[in-house]
C-alpha atoms as a PDB file:
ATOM      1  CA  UNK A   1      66.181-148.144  15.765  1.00  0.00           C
ATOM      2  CA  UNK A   2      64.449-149.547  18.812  1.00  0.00           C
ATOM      3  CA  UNK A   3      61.414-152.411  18.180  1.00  0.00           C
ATOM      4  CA  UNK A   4      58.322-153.458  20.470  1.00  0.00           C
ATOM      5  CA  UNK A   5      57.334-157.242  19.621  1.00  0.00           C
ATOM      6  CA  UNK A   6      53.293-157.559  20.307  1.00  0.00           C
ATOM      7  CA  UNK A   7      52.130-160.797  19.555  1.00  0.00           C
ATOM      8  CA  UNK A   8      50.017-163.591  21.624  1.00  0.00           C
ATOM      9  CA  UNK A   9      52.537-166.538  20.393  1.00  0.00           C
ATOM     10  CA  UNK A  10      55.846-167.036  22.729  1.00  0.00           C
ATOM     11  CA  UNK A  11      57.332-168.919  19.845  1.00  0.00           C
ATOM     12  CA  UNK A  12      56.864-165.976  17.603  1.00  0.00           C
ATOM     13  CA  UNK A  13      57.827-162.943  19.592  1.00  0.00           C
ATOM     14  CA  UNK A  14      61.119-165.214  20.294  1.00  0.00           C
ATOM     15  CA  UNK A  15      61.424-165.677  16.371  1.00  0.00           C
ATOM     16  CA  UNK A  16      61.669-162.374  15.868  1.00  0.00           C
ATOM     17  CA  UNK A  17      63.981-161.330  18.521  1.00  0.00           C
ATOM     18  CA  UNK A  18      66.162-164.095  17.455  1.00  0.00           C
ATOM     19  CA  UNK A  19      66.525-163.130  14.117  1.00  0.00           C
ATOM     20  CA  UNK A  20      66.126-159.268  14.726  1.00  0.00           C
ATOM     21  CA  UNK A  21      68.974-158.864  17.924  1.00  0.00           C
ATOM     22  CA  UNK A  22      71.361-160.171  14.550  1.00  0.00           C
ATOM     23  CA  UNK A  23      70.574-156.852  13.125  1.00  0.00           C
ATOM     24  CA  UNK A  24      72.966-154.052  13.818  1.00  0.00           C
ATOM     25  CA  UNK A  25      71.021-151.603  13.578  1.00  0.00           C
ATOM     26  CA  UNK A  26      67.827-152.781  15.232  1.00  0.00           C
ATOM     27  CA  UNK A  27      67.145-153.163  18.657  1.00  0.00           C
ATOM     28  CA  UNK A  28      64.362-155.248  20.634  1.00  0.00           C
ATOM     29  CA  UNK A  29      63.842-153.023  23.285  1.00  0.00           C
ATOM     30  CA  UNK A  30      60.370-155.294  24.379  1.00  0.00           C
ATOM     31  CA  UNK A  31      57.279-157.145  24.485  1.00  0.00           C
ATOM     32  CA  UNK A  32      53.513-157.384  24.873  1.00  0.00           C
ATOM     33  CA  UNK A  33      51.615-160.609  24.258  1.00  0.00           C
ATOM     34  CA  UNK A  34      48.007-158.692  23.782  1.00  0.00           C
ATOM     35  CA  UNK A  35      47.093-155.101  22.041  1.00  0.00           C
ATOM     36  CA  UNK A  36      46.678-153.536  25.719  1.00  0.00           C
ATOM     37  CA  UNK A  37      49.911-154.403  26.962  1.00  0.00           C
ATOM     38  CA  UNK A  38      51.197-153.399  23.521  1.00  0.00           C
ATOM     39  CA  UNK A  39      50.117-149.892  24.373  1.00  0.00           C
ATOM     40  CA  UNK A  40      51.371-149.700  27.839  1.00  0.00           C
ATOM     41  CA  UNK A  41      54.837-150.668  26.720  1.00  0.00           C
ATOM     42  CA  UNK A  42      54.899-148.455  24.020  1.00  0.00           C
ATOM     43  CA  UNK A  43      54.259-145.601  25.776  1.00  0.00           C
ATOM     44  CA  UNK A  44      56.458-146.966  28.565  1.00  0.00           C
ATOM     45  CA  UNK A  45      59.066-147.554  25.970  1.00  0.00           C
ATOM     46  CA  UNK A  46      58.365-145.318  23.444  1.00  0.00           C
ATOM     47  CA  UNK A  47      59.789-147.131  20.140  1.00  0.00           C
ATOM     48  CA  UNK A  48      60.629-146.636  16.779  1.00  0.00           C
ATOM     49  CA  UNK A  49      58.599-149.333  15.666  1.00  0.00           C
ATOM     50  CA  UNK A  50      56.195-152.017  16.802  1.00  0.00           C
ATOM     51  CA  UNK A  51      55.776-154.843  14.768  1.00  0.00           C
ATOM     52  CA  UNK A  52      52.222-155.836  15.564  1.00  0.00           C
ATOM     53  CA  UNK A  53      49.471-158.545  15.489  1.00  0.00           C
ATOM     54  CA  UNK A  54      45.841-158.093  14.257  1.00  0.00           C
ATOM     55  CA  UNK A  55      44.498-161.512  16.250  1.00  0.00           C
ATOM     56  CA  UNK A  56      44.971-161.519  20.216  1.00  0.00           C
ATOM     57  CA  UNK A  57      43.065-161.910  23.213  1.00  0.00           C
ATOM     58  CA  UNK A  58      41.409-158.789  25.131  1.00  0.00           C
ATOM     59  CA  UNK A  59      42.741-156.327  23.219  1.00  0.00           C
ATOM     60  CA  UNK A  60      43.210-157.237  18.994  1.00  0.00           C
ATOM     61  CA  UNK A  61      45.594-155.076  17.115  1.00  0.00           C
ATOM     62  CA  UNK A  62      43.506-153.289  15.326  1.00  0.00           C
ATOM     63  CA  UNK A  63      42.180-151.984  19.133  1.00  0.00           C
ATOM     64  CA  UNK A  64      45.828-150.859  19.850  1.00  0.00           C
ATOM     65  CA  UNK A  65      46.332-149.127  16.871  1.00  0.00           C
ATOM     66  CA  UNK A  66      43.283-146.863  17.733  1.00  0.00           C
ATOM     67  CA  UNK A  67      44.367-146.181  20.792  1.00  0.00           C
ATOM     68  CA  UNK A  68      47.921-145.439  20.175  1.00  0.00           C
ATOM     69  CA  UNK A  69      46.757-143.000  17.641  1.00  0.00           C
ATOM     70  CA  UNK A  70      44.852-141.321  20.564  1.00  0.00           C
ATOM     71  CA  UNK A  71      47.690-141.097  22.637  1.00  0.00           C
ATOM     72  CA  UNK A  72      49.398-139.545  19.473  1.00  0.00           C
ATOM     73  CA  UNK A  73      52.381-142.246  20.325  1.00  0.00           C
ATOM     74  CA  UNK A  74      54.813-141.562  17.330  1.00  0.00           C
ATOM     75  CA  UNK A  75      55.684-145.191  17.007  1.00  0.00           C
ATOM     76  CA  UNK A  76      55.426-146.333  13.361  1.00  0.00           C
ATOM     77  CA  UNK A  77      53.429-149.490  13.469  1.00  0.00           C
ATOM     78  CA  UNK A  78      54.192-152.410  11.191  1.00  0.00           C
ATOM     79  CA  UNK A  79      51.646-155.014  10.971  1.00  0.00           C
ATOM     80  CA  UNK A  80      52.467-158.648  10.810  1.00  0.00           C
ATOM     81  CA  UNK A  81      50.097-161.110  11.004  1.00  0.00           C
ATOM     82  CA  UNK A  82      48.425-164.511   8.613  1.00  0.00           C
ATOM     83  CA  UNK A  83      45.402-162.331   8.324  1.00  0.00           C
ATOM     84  CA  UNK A  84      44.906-161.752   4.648  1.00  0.00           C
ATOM     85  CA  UNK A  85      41.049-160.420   4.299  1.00  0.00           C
ATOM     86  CA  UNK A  86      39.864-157.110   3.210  1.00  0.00           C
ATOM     87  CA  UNK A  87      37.912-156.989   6.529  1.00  0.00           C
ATOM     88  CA  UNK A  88      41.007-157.392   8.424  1.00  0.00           C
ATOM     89  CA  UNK A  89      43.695-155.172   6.393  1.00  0.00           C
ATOM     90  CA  UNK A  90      41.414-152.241   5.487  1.00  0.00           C
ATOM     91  CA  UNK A  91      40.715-151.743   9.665  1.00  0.00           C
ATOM     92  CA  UNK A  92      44.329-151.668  10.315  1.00  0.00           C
ATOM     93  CA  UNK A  93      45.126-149.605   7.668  1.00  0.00           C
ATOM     94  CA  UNK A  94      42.428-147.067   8.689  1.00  0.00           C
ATOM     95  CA  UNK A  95      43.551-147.818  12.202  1.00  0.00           C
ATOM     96  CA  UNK A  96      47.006-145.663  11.453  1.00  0.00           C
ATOM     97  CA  UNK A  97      48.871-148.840  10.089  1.00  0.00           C
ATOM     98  CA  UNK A  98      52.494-147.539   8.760  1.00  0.00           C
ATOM     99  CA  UNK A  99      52.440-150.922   6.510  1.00  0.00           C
ATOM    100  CA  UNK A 100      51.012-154.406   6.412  1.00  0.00           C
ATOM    101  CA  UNK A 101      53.234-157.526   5.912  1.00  0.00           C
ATOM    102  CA  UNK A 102      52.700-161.535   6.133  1.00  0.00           C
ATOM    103  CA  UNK A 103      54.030-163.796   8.714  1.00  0.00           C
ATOM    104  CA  UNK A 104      55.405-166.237   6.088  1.00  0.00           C
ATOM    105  CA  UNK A 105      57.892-163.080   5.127  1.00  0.00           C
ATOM    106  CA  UNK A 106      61.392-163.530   3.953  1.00  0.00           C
ATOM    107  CA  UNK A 107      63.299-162.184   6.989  1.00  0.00           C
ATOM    108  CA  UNK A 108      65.819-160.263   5.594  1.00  0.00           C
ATOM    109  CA  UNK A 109      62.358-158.370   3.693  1.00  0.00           C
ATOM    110  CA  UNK A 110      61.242-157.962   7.242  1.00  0.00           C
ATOM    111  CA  UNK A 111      63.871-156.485   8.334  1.00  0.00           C
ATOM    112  CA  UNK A 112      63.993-154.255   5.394  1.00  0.00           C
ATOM    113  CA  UNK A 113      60.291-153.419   6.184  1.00  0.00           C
ATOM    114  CA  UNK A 114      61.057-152.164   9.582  1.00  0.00           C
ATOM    115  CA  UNK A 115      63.503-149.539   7.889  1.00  0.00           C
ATOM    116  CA  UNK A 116      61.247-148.932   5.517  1.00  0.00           C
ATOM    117  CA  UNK A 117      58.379-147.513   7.981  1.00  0.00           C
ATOM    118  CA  UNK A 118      61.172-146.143  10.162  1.00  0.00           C
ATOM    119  CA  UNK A 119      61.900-143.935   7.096  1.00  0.00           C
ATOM    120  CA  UNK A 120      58.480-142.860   7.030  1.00  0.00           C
ATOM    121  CA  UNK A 121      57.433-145.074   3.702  1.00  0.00           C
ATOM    122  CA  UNK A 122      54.481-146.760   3.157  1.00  0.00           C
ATOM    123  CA  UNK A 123      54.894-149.922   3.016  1.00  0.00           C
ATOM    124  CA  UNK A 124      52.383-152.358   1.653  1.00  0.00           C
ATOM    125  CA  UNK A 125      52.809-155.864  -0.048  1.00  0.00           C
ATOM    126  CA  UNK A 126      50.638-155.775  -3.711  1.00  0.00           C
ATOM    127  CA  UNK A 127      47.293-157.534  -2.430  1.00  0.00           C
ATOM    128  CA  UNK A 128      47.417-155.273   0.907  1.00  0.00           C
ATOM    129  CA  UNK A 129      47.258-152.243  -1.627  1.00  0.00           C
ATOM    130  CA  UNK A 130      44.886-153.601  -3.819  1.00  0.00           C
ATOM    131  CA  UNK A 131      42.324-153.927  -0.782  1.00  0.00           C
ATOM    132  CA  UNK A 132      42.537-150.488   0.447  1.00  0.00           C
ATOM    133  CA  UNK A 133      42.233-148.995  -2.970  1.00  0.00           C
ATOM    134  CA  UNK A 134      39.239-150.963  -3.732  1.00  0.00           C
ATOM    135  CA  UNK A 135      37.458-150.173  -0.404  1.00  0.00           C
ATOM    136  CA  UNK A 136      38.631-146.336  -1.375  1.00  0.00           C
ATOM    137  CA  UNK A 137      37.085-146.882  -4.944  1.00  0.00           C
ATOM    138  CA  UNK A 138      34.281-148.154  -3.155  1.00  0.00           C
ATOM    139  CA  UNK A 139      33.930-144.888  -0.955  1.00  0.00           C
ATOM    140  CA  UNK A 140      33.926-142.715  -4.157  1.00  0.00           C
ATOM    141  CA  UNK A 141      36.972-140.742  -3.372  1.00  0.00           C
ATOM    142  CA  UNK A 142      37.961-139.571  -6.794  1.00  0.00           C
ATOM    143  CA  UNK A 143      36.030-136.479  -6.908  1.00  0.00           C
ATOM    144  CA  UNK A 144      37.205-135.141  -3.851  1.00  0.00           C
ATOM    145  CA  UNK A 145      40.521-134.375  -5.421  1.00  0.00           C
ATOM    146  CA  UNK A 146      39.158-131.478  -7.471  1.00  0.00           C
ATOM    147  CA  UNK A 147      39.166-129.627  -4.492  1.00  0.00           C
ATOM    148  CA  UNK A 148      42.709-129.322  -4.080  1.00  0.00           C
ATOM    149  CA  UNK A 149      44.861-126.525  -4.548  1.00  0.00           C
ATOM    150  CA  UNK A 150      48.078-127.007  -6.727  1.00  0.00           C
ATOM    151  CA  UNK A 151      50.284-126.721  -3.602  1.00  0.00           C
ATOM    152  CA  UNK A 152      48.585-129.358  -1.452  1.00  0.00           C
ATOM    153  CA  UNK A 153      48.745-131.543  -4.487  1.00  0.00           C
ATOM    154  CA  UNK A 154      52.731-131.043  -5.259  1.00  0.00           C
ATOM    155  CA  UNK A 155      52.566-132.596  -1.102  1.00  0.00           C
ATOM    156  CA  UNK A 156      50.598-135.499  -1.894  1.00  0.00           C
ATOM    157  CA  UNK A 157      52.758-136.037  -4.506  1.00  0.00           C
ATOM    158  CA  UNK A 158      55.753-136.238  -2.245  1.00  0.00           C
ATOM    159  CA  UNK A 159      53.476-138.000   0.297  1.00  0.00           C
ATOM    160  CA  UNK A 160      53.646-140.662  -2.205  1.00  0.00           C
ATOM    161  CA  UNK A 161      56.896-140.534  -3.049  1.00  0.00           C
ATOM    162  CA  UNK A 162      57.597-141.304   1.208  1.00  0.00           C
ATOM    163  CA  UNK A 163      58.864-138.102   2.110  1.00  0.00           C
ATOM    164  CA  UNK A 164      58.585-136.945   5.657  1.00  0.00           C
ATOM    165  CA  UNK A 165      57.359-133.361   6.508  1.00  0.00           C
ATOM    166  CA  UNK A 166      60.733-132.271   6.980  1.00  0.00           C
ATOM    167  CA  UNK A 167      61.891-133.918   3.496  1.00  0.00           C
ATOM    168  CA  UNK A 168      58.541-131.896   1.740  1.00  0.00           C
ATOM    169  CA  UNK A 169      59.694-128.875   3.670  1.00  0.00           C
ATOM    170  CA  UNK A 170      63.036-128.663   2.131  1.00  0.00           C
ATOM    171  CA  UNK A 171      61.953-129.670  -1.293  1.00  0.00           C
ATOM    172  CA  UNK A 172      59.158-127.046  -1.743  1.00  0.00           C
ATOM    173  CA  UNK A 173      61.009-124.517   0.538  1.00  0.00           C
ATOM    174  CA  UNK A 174      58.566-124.194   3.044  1.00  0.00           C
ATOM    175  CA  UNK A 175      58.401-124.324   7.201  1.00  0.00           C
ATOM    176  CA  UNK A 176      57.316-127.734   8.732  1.00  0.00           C
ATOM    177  CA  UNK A 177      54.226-125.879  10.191  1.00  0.00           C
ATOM    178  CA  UNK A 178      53.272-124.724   7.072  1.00  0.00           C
ATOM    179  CA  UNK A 179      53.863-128.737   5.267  1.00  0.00           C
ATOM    180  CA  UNK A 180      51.655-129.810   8.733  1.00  0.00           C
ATOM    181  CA  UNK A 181      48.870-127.594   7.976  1.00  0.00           C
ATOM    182  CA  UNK A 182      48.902-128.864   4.182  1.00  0.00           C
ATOM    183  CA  UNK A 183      48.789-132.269   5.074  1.00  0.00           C
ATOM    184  CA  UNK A 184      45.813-131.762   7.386  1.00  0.00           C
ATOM    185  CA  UNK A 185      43.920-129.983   4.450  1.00  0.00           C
ATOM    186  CA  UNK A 186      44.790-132.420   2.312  1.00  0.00           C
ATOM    187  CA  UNK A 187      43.523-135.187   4.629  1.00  0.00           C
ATOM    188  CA  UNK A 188      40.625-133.242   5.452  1.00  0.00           C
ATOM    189  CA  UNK A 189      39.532-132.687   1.737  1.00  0.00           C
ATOM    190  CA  UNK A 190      40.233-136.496   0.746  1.00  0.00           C
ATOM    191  CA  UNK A 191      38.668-137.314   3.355  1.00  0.00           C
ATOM    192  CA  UNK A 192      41.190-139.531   4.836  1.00  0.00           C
ATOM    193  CA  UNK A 193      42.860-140.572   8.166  1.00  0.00           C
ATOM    194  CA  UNK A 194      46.215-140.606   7.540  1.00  0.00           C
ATOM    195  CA  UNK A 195      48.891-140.544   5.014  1.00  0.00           C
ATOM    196  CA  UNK A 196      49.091-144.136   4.671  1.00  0.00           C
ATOM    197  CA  UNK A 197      45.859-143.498   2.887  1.00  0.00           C
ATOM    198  CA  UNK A 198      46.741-140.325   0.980  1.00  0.00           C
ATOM    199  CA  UNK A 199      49.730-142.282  -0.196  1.00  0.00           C
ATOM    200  CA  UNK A 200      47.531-144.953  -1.888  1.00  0.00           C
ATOM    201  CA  UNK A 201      44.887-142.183  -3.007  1.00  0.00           C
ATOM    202  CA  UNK A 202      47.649-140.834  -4.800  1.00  0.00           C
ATOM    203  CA  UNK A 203      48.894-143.607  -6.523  1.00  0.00           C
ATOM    204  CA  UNK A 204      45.547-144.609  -7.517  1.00  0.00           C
ATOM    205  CA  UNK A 205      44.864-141.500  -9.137  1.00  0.00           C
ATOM    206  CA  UNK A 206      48.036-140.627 -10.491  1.00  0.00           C
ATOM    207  CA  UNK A 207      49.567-137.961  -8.473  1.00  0.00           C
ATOM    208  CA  UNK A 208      53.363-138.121  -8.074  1.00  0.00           C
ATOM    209  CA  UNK A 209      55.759-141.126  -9.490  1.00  0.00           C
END
């Protein structure tokens, strides 16, 4: 799988690589020291993953996020960064986020993290979670799930669970367009941005594992 470093710090983006270029089945295919040049290269580039910074000059992370979601880039973005508020996670998870890990990570774990949102998981560490789902408690989201039908909620479920559209298609038999439309409803009904956040919504009120 191919990776885009953005980060402000030298020393880190050449942490990264160093340890990353190791893995066999990762490769660094770049770099961007601010969210704007983050952007260009990855649609430039187009990678798997970027492994991305909230804090950085001009352009934050948060700011890239946004606007690779715009540009409907289909890079999975892993954020990684010593920023451990609620003000900062919730943004970037709202921001399309695929998960949200700590600079001070074991590397091998980081490595496993990059699979992880390659594979189209969710991946958040505990205290991440916690934030979102309070901020979503806060929002008064758990009504909003009366309105769905009994198919979109055996999606969510699998949602959850970290199955892609093509993985939902095959378990409930159905076409991709028809698991697309679904997940749009769902999001739509919820309330939600993405499926990072139908993912928690689930797990918070018991839909799925």
């Amino acid at each position: 799988m191919s990776v885009l470093l953005v980060d402000d710090h030298q020393v880190v983006r050449r942490g990264l690589r160093t340890f990353l270029e190791v893995q066999e089945d990762i490769e660094v295919v770049g770099e961007a020291s601010n969210g704007a040049e983050g952007v260009a290269r990855a649609e430039e580039l187009r990678p798997d993953v970027v492994l991305m910074d909230v804090k950085m000059p001009d352009t934050d992370g948060i700011e890239a996020l946004r606007r690779l979601r715009e540009l409907q880039n289909p890079a999975k973005v892993l954020v990684v960064t010593s920023f451990t508020e609620q003000r900062t996670v919730v943004p970037a998870l709202r921001a399309g986020a695929a998960g949200y890990v700590y600079k001070d990570v074991d590397p091998d774990a980081l490595a496993g993290a990059i699979r992880s949102v390659y594979a189209g998981h969710v991946l958040l560490q505990p205290e991440v979670a916690g934030a979102l789902l309070a901020q979503e408690e806060v929002n008064g989201g758990q009504g909003r799930g009366a309105s769905l039908t009994d198919r979109e909620r055996e999606v969510l479920a699998l949602i959850a669970d970290g199955r892609s559209n093509r993985e939902i298609a095959r378990a409930l038999v159905l076409s991709e367009k028809t698991v697309k439309t679904h997940v749009s409803n769902i999001l739509m009904k919820l309330d939600l941005a993405d499926r990072t956040q139908a993912a928690l919504w689930a797990v918070r009120h018991g839909i799925g594992d």
